[in-house]
Protein backbone atom coordinates (compact mmCIF):
# COMPACT_ATOMS: atom_id res chain seq x y z
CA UNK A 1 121.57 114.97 116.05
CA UNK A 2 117.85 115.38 114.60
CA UNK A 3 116.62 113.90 117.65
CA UNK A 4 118.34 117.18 119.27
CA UNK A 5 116.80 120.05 116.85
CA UNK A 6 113.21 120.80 118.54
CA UNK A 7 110.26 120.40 116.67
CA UNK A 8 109.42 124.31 116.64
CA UNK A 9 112.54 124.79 114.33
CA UNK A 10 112.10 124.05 110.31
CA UNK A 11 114.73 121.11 109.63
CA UNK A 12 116.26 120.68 106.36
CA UNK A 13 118.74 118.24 105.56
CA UNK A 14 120.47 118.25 102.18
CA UNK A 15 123.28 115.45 101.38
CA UNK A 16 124.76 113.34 98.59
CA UNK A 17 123.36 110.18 100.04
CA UNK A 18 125.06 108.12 97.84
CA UNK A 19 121.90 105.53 97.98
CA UNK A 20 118.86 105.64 95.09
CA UNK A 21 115.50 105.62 96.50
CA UNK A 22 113.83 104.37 93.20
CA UNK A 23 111.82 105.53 90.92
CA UNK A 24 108.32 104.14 93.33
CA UNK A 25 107.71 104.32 96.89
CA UNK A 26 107.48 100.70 97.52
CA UNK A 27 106.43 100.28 100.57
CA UNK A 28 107.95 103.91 101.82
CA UNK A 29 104.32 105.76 100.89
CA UNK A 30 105.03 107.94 104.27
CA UNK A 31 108.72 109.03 103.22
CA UNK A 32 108.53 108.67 99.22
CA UNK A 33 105.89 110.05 97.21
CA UNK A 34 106.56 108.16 94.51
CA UNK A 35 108.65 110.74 91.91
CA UNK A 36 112.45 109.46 92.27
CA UNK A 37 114.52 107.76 89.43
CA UNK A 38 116.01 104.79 88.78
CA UNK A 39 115.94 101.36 91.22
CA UNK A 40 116.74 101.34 94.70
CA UNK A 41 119.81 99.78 96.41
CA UNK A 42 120.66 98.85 99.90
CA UNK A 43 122.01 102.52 100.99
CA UNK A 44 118.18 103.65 99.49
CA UNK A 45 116.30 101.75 101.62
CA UNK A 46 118.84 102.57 104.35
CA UNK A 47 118.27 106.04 104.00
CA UNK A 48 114.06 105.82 103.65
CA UNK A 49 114.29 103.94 106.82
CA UNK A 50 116.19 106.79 108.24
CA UNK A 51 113.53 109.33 107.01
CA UNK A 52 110.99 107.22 108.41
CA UNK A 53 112.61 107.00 112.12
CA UNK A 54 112.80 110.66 112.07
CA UNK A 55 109.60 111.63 110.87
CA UNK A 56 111.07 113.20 107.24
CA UNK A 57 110.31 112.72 103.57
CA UNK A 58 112.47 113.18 100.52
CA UNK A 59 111.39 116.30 99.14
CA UNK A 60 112.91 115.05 95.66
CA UNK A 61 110.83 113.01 95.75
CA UNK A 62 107.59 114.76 95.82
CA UNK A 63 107.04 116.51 92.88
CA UNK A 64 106.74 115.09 89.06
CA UNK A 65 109.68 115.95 86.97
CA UNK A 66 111.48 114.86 83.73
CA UNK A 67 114.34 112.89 83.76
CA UNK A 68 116.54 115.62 83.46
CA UNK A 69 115.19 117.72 86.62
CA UNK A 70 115.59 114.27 88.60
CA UNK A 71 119.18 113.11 88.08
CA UNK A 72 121.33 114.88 90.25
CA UNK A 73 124.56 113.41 89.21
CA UNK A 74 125.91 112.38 85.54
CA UNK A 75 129.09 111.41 84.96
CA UNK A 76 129.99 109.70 80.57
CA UNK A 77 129.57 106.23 82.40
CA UNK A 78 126.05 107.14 84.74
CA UNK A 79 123.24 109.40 85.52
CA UNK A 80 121.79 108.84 88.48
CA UNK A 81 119.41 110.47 91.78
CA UNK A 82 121.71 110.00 94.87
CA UNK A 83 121.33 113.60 96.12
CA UNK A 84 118.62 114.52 98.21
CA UNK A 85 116.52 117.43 100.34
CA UNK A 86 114.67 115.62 103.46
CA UNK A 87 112.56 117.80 105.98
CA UNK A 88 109.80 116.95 108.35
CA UNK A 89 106.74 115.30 107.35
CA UNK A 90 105.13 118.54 109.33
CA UNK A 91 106.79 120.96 106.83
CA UNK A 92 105.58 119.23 103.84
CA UNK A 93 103.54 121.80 102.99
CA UNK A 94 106.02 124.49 102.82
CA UNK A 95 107.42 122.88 99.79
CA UNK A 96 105.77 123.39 96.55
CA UNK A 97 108.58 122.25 94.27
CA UNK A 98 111.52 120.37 94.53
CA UNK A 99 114.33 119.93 91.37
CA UNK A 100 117.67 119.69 89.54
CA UNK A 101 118.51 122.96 87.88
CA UNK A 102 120.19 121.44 84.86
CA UNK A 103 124.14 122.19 83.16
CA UNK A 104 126.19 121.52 81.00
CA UNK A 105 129.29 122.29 83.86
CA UNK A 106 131.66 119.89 83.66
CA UNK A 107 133.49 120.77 86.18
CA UNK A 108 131.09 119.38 88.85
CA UNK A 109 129.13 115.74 88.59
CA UNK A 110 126.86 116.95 90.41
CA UNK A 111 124.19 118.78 89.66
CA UNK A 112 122.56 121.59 91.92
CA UNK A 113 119.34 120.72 93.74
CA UNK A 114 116.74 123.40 94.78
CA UNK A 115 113.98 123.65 96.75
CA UNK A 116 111.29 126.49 96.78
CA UNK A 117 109.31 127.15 100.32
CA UNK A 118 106.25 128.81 100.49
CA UNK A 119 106.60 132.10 102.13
């Protein structure tokens, strides 16, 4: 399906993932700028391979943030990062932040995830 969307057209893919990316890039430098949380797991490196065969990064990612504007889902037994905002590499630059908007909802585990675009 990204293969599909022409490269004229902004993609932006937003998805509980289910996989952590880690806290470093680790290898990933091209897809993971280094700002995640936690340790990776199998469905992490599955998904920064994906990012990497379709030319996107994780947006998450990409910007600095305290703990509690990187976990994006807390439940009384975890807090963890395992949803994400990917778009291409070529659109980096349109993003100049990235982040959890934290609550105290518990109605949800998860918590919403923003990005702002430059205009």
């Amino acid at each position: 399906m990204v293969h599909g969307i022409p490269h004229t057209e902004k993609l932006f893919i937003g998805e509980d993932f289910k996989g952590l990316i880690g806290a470093t890039s680790g290898g990933y430098d091209d897809v993971h700028d280094g700002f995640g949380f936690g340790d990776r797991n199998g469905e992490g490196t599955s998904l920064l391979d994906f990012a990497r065969a379709f030319d996107l990064v994780i947006a998450n990612s990409s910007f600095p943030k305290q703990r509690e504007y990187l976990v994006t889902f807390r439940s009384s037994m975890t807090e963890t990062q395992i949803d994400y905002l990917l778009c291409r590499k070529s659109d980096r630059g349109l993003c100049t932040n990235c982040k959890v908007i934290p609550s105290e909802n518990r109605s949800t585990l998860h918590r919403l995830l923003v990005i702002t675009l430059r205009s």
